[in-house]
N, C-alpha and C. Protein backbone atom coordinates (compact mmCIF):
# COMPACT_ATOMS: atom_id res chain seq x y z
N UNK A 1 4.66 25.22 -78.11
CA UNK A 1 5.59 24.31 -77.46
C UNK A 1 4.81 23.07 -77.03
N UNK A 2 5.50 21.76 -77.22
CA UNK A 2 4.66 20.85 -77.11
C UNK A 2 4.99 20.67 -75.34
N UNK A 3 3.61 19.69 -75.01
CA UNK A 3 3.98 19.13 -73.58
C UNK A 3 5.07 18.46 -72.96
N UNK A 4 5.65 17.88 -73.99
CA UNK A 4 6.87 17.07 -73.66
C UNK A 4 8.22 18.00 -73.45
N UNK A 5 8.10 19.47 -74.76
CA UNK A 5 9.06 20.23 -74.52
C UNK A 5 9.02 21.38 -73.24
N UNK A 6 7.73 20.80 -72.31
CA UNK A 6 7.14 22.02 -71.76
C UNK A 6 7.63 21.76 -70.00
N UNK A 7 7.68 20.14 -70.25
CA UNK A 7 7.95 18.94 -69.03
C UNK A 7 9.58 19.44 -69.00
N UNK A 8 10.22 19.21 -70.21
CA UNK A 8 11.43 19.10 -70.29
C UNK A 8 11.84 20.36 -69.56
N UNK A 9 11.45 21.46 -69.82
CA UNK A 9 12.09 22.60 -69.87
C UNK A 9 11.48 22.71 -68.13
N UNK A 10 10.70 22.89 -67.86
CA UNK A 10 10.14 22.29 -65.98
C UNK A 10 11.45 21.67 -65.35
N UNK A 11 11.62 20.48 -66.16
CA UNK A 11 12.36 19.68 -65.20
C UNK A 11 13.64 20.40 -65.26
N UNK A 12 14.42 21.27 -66.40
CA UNK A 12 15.72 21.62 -66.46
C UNK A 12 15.67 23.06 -65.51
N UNK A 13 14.66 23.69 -64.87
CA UNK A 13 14.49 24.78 -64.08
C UNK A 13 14.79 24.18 -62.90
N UNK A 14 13.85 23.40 -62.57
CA UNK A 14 13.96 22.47 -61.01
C UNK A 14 15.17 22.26 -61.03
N UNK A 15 16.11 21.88 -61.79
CA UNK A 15 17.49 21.01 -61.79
C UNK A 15 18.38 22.21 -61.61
N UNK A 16 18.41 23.28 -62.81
CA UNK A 16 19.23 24.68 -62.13
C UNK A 16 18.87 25.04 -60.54
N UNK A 17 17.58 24.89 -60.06
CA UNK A 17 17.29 25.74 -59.24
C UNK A 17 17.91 24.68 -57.69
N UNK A 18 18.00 23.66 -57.74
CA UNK A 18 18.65 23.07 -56.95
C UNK A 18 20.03 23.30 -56.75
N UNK A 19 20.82 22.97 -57.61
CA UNK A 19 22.13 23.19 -58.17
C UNK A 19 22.61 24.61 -57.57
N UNK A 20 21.60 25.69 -57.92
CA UNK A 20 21.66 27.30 -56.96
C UNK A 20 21.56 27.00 -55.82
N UNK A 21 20.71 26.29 -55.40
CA UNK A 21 20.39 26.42 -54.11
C UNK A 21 21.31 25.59 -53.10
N UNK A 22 21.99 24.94 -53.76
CA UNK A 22 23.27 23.89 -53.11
C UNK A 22 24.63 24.42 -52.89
N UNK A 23 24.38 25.30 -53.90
CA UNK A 23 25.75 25.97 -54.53
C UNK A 23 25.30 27.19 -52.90
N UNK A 24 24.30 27.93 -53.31
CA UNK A 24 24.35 29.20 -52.07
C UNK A 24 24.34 28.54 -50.75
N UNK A 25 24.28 27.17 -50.67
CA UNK A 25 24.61 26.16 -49.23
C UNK A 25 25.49 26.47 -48.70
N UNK A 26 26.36 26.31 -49.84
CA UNK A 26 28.06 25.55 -49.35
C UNK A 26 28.33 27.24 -49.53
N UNK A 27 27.88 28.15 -50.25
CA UNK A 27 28.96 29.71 -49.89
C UNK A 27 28.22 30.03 -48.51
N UNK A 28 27.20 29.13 -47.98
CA UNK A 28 26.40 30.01 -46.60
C UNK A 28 27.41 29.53 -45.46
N UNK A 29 27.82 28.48 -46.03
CA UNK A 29 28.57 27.61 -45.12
C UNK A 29 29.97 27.96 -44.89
N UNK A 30 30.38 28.60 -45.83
CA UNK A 30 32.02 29.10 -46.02
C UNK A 30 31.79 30.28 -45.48
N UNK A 31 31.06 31.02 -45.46
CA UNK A 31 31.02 32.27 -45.01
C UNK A 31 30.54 32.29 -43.65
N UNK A 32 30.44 31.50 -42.78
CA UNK A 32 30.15 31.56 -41.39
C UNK A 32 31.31 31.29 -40.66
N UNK A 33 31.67 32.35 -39.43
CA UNK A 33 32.50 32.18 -38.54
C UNK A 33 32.83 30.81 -37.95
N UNK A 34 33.21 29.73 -37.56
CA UNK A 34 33.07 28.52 -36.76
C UNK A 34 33.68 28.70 -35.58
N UNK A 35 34.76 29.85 -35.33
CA UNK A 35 35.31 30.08 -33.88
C UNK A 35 34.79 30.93 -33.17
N UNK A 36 34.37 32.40 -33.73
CA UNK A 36 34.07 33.22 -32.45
C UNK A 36 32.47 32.78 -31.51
N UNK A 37 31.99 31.97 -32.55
CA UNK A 37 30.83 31.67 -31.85
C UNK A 37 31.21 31.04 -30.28
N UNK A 38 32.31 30.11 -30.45
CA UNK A 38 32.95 29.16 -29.37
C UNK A 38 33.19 30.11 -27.92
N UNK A 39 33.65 31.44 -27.91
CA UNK A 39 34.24 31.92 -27.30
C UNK A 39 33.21 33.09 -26.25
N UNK A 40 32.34 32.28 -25.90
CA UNK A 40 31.26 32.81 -25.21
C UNK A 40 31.17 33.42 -24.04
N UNK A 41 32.26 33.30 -23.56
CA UNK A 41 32.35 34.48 -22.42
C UNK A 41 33.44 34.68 -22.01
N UNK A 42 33.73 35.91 -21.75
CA UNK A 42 34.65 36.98 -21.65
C UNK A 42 36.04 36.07 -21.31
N UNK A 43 37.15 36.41 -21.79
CA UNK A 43 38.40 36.16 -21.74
C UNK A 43 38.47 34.66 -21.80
N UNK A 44 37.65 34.29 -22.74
CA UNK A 44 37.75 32.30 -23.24
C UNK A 44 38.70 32.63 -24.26
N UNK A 45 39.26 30.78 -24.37
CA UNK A 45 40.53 31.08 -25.36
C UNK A 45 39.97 30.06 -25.84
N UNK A 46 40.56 29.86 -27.31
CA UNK A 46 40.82 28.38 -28.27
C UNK A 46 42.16 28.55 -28.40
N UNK A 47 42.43 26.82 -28.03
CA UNK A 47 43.61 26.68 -28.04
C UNK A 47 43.90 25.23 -29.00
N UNK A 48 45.08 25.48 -30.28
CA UNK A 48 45.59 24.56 -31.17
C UNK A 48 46.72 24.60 -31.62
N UNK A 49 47.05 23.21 -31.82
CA UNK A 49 48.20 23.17 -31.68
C UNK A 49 48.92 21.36 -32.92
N UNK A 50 50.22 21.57 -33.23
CA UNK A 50 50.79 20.46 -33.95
C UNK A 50 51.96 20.50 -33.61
N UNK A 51 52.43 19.52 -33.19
CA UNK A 51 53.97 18.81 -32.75
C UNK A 51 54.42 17.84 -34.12
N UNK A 52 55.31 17.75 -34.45
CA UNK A 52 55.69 16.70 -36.15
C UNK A 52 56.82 15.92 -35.19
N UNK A 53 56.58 14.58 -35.40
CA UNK A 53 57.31 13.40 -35.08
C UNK A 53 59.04 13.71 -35.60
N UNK A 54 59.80 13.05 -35.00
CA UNK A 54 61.06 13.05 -35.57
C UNK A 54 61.35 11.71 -36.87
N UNK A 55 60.42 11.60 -37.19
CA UNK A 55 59.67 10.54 -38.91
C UNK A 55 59.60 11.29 -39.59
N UNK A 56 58.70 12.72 -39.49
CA UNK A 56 57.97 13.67 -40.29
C UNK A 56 59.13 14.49 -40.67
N UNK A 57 60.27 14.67 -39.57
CA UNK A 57 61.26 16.19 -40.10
C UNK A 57 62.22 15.42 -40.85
N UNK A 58 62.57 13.68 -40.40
CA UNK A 58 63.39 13.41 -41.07
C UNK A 58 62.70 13.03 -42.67
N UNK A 59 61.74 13.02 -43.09
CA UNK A 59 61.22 13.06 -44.59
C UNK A 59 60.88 14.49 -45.06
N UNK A 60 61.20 15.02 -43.98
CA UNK A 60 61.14 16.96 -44.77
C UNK A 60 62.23 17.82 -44.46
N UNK A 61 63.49 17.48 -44.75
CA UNK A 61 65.01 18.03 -43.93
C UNK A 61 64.72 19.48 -44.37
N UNK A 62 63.66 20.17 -45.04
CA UNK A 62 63.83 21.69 -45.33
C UNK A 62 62.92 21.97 -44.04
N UNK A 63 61.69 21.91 -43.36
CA UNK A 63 60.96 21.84 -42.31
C UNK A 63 61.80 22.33 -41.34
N UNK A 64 61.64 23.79 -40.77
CA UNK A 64 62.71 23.99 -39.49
C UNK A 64 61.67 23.59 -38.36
N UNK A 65 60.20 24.05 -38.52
CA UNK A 65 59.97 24.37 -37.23
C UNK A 65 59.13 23.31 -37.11
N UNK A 66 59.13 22.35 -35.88
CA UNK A 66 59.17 21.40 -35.45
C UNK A 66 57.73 20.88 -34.88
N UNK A 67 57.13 22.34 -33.64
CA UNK A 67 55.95 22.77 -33.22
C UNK A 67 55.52 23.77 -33.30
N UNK A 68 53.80 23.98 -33.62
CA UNK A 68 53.45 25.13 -33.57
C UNK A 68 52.35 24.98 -32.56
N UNK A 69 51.83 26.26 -32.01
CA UNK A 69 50.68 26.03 -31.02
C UNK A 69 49.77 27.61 -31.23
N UNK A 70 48.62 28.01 -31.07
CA UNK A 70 48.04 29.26 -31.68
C UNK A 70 46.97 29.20 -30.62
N UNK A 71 47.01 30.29 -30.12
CA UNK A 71 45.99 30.92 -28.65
C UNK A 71 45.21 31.71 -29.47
N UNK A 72 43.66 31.63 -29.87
CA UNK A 72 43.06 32.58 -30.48
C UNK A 72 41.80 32.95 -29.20
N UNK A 73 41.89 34.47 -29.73
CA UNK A 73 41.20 35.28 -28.09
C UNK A 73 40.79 36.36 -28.79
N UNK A 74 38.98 36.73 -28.15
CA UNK A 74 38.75 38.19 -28.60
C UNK A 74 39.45 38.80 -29.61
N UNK A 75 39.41 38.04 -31.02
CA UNK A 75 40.40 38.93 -32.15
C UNK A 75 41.65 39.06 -32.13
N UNK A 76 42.30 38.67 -31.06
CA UNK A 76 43.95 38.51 -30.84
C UNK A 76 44.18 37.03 -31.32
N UNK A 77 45.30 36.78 -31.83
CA UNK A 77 45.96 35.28 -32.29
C UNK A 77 47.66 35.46 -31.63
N UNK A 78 47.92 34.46 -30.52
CA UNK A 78 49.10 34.31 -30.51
C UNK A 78 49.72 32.90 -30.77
N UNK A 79 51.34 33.55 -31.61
CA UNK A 79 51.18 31.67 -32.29
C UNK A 79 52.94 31.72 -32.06
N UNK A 80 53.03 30.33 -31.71
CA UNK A 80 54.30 30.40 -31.19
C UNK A 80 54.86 28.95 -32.35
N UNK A 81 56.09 29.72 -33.15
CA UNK A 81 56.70 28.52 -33.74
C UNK A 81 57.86 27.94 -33.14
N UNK A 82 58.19 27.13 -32.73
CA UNK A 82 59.42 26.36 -32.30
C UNK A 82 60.02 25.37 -33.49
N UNK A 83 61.51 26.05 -33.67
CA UNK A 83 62.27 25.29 -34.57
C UNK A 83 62.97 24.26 -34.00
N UNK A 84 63.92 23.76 -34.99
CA UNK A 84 64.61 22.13 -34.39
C UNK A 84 65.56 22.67 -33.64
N UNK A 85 65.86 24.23 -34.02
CA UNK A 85 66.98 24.80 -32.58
C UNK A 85 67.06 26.11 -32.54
N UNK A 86 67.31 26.73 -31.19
CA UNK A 86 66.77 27.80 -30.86
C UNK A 86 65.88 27.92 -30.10
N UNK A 87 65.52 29.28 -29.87
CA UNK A 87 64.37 29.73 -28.75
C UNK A 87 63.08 29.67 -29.96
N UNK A 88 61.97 29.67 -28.87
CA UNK A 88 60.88 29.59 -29.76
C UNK A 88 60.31 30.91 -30.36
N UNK A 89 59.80 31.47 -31.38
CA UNK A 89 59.17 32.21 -31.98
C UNK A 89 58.12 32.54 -31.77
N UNK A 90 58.30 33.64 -31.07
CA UNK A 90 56.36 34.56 -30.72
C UNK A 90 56.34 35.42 -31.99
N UNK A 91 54.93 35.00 -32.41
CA UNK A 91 53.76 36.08 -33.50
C UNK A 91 52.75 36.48 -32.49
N UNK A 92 52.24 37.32 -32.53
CA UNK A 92 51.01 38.43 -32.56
C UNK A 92 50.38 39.01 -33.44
N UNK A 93 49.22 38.65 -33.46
CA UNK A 93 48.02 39.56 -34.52
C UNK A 93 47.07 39.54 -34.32
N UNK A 94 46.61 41.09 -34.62
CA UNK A 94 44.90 40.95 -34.56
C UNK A 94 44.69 40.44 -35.81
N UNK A 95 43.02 39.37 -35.61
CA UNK A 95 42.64 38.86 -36.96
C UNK A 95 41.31 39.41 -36.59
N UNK A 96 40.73 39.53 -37.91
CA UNK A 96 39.30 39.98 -38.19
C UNK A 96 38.63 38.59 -39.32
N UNK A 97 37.57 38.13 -39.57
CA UNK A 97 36.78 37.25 -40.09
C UNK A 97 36.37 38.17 -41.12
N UNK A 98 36.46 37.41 -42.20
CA UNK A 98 36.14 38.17 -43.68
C UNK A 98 36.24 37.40 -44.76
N UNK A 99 35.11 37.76 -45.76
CA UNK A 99 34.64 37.76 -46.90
C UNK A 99 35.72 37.92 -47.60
N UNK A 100 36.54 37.21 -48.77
CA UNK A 100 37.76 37.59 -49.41
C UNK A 100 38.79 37.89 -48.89
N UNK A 101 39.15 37.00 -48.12
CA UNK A 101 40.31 37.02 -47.04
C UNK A 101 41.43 36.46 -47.98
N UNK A 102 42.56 37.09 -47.76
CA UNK A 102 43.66 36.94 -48.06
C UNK A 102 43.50 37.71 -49.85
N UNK A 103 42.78 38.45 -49.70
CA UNK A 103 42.82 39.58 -50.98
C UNK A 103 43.43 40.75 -50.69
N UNK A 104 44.19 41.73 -51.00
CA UNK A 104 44.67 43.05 -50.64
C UNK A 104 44.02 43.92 -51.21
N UNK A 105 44.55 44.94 -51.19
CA UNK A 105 43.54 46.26 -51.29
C UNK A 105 43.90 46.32 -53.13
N UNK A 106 44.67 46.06 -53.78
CA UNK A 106 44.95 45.95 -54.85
C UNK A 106 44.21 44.44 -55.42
N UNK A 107 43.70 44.11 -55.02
CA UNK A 107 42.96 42.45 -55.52
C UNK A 107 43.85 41.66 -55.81
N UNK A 108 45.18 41.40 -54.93
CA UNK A 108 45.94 40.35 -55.39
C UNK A 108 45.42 39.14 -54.40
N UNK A 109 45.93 37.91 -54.21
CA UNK A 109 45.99 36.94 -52.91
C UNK A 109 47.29 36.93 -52.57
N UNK A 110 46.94 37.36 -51.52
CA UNK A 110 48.35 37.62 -50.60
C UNK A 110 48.90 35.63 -49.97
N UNK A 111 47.60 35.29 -50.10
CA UNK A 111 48.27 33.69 -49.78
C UNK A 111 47.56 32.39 -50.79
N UNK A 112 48.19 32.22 -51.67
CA UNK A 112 48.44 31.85 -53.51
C UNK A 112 47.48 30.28 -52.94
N UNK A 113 47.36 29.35 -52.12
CA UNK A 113 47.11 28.58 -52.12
C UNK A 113 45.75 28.29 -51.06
N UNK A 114 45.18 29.46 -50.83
CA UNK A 114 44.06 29.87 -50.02
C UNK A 114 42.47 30.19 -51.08
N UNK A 115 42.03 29.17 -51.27
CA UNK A 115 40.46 29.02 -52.59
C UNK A 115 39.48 29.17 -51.67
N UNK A 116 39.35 29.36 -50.56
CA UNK A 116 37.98 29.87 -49.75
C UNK A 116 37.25 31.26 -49.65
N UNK A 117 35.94 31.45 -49.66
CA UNK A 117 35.27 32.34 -49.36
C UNK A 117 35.96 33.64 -48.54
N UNK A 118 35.89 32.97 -47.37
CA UNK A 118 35.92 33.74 -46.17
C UNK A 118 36.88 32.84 -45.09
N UNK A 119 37.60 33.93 -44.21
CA UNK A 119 38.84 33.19 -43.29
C UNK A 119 38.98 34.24 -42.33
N UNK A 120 40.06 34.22 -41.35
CA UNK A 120 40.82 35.01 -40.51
C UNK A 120 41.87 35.64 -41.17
N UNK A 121 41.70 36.89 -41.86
CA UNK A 121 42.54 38.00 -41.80
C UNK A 121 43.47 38.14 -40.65
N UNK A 122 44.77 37.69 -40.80
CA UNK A 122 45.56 38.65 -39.22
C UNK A 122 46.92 39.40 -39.77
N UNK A 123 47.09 40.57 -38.95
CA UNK A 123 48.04 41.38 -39.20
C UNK A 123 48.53 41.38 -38.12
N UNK A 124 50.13 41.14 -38.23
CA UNK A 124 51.17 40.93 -37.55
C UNK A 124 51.77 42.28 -36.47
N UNK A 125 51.52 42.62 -35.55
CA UNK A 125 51.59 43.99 -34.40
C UNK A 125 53.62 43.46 -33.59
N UNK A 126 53.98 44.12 -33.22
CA UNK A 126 55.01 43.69 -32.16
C UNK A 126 54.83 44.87 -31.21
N UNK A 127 55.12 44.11 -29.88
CA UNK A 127 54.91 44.90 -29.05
C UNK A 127 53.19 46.05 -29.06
N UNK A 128 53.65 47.57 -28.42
CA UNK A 128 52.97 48.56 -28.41
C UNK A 128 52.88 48.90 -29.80
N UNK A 129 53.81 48.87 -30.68
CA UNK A 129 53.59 49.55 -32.15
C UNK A 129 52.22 49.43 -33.08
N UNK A 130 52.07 50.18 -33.49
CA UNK A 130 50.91 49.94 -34.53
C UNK A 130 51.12 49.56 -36.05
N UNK A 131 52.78 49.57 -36.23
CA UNK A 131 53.05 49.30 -37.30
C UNK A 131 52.58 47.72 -37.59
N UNK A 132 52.30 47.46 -38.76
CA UNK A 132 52.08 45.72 -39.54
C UNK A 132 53.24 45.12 -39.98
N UNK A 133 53.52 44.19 -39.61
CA UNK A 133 55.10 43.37 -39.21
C UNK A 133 54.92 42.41 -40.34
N UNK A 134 53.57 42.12 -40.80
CA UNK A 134 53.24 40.19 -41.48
C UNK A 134 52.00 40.51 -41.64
N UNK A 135 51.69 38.86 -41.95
CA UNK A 135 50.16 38.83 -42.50
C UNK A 135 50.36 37.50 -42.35
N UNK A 136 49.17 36.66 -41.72
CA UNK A 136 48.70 35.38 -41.57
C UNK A 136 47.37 35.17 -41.81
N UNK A 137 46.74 33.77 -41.81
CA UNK A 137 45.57 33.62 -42.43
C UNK A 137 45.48 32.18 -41.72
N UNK A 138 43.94 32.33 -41.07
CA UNK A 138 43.51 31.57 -40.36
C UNK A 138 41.92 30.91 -40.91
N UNK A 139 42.35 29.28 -41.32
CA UNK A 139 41.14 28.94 -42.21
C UNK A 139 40.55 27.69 -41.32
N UNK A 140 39.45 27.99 -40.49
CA UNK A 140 39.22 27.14 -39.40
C UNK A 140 37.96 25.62 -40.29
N UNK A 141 38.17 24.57 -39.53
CA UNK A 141 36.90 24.05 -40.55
C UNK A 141 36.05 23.74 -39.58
N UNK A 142 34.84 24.00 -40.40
CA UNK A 142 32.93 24.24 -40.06
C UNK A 142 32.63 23.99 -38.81
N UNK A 143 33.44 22.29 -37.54
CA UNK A 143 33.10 22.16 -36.36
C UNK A 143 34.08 22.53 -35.83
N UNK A 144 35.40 23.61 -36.42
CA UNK A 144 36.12 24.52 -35.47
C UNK A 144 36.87 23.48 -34.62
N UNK A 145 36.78 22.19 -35.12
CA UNK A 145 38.27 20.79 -34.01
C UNK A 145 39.54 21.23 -34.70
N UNK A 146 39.42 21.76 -35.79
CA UNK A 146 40.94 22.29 -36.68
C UNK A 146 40.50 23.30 -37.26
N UNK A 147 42.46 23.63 -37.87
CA UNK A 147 42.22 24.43 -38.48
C UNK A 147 43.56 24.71 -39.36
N UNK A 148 43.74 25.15 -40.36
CA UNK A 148 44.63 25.45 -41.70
C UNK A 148 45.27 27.04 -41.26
N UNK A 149 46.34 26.65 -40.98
CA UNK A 149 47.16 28.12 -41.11
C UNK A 149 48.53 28.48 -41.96
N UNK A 150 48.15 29.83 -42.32
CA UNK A 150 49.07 30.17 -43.45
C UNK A 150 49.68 31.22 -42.90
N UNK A 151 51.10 31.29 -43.47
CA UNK A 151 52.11 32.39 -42.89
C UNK A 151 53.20 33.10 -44.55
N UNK A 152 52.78 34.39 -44.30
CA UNK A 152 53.82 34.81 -45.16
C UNK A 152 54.91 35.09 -44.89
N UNK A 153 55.72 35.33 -45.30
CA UNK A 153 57.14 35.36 -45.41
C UNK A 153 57.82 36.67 -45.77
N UNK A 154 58.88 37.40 -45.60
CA UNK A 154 59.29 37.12 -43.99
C UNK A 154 57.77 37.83 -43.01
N UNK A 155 58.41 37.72 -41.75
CA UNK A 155 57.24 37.70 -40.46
C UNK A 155 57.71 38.21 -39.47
N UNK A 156 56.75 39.22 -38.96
CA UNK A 156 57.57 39.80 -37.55
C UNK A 156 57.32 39.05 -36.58
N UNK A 157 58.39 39.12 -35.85
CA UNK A 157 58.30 38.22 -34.45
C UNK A 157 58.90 39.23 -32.97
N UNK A 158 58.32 38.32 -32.15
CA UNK A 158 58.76 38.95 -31.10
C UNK A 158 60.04 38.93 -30.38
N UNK A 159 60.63 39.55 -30.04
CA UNK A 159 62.29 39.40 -29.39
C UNK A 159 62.49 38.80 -28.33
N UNK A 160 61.29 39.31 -27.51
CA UNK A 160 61.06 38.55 -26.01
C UNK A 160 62.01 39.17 -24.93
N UNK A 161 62.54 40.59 -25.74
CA UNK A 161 63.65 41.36 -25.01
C UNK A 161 62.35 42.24 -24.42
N UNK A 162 62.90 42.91 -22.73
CA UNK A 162 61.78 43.63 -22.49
C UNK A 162 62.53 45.14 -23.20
N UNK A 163 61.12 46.49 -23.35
CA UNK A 163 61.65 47.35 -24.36
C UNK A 163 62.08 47.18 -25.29
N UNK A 164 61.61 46.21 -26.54
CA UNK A 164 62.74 46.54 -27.91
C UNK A 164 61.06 45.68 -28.20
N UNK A 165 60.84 47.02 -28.95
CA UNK A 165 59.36 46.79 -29.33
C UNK A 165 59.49 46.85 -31.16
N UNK A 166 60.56 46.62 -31.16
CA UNK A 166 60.98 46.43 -32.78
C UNK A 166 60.98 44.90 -33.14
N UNK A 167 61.50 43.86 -32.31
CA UNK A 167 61.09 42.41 -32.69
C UNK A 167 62.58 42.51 -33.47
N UNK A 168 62.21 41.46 -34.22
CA UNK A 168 63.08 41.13 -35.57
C UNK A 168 61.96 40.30 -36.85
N UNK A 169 62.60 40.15 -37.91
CA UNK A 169 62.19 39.77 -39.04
C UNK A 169 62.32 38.12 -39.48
N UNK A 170 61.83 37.09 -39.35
CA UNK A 170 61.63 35.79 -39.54
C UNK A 170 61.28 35.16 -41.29
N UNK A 171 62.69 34.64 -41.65
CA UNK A 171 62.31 34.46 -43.09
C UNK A 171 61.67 32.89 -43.31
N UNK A 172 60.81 32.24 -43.35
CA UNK A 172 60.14 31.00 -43.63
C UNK A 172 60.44 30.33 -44.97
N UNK A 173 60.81 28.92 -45.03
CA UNK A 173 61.09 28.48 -46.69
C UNK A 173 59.37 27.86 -46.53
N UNK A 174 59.61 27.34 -47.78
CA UNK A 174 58.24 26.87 -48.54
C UNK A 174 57.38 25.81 -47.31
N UNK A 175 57.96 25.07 -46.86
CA UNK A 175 57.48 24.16 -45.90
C UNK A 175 57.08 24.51 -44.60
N UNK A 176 57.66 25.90 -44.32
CA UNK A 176 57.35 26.53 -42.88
C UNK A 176 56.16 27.46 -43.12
N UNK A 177 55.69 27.20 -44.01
CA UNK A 177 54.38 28.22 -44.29
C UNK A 177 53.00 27.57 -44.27
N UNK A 178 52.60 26.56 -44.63
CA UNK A 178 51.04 26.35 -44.58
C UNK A 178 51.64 25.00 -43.21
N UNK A 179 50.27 25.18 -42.10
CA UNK A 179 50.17 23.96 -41.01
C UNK A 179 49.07 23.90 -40.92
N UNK A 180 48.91 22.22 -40.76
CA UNK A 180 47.48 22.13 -39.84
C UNK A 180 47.04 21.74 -38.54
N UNK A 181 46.46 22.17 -38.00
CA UNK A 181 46.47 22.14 -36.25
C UNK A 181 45.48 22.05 -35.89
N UNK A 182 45.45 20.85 -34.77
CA UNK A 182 44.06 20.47 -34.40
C UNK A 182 44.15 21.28 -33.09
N UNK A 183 43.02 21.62 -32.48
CA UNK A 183 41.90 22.10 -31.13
C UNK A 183 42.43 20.87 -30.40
N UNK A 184 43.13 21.58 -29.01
CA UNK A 184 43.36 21.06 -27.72
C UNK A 184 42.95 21.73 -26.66
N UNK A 185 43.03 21.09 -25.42
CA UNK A 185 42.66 22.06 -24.41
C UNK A 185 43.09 23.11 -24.38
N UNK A 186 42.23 24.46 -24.01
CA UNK A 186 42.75 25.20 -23.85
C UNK A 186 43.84 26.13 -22.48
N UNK A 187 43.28 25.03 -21.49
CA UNK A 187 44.88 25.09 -20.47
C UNK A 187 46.10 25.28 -21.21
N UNK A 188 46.63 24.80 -22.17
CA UNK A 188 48.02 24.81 -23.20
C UNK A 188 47.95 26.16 -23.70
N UNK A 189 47.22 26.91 -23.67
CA UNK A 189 47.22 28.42 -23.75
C UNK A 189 47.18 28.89 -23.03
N UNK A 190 47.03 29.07 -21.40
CA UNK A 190 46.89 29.92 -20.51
C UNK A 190 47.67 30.78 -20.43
N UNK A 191 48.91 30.52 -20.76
CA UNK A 191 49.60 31.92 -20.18
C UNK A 191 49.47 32.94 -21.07
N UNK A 192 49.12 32.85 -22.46
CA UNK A 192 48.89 33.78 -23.51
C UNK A 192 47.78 34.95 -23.00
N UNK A 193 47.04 34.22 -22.21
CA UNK A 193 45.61 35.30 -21.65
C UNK A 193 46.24 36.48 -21.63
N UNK A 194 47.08 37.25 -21.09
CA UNK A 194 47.59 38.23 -20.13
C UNK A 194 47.97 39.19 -21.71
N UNK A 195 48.07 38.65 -22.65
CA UNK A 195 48.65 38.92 -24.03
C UNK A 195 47.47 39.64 -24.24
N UNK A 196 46.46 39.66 -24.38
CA UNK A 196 44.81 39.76 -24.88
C UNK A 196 44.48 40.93 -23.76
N UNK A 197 44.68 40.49 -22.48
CA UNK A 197 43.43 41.23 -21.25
C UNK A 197 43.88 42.45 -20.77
């Protein structure tokens, strides 16, 4: 092999080996938590939230729900949707942080428009029951000021009746399913604490 083919083939190693090493960057980077680190002592909340202008619903007349706001705590997520009418909508779920999130036990994607590594797994609880009501997916980004949330369809919700630990069933069209929500104080969550402790 001549020197020139010897340089060449040098330089095309260095060039893969960067390219790897950029590439295992950005999966080191997708695969790191960005919220629970935040939540450093006992019974801290993150609190986020999106309100849509009456501009925004009138260019999306399918759009019911208007505001959303999401209390995330010690592995609990409570997320409250408010439509253009009606009472507002309580969810509950524990979420867990994971590697192939939004994959099922059968290897499908349970949420079709979710291309990341790793996310917040949450399964939908009502009340005391242990039964799984839903499935949501919580995709926070790297400095954790936002974050991408996905909702499947239908969704258990809470009744807000005391004793009727059955909820009801919440059907979402196409537009009531992916939001993005920025990190606010977390005072705008306080009363959720009691949900968690």
């Amino acid at each position: 092999m001549s020197l020139r083919s010897q340089t060449f083939s040098l330089g095309l190693v260095i060039i893969l080996a960067a390219i790897a090493a950029s590439a295992m960057a950005v999966l080191a980077a997708e695969l790191k938590d960005p919220l629970t680190p935040l939540k450093s002592t006992e019974g801290s909340m993150l609190c986020f939230q999106r309100d849509y202008s009456a501009e925004h619903l009138a260019r999306h007349p399918k759009q019911t729900v208007k505001s959303v706001l999401l209390a995330f705590q010690q592995g609990f997520v409570t997320l409250v949707l408010t439509p253009r009418s009606g009472a507002p909508k309580l969810i509950g779920g524990g979420c867990d942080w994971r590697e192939g999130a939004s994959i099922d036990t059968s290897g499908h994607k349970m949420i079709p428009n979710f291309n990341k590594a790793a996310g917040f797994d949450c399964m939908v609880v009502i009340g005391n029951s242990a039964e799984e009501r839903g499935y949501f997916l919580i995709d926070p980004a790297p400095d954790a000021k936002s974050l991408m949330l996905f909702l499947q369809s239908p969704i258990g919700v809470d009744s807000g009746e005391p004793g009727n630990s059955r909820g009801s069933d919440l059907t979402l069209g196409p537009q009531d399913r992916t939001f993005a929500l920025r990190r606010i104080n977390a005072k705008a969550c306080a009363k959720f604490k009691a949900t968690v402790e």
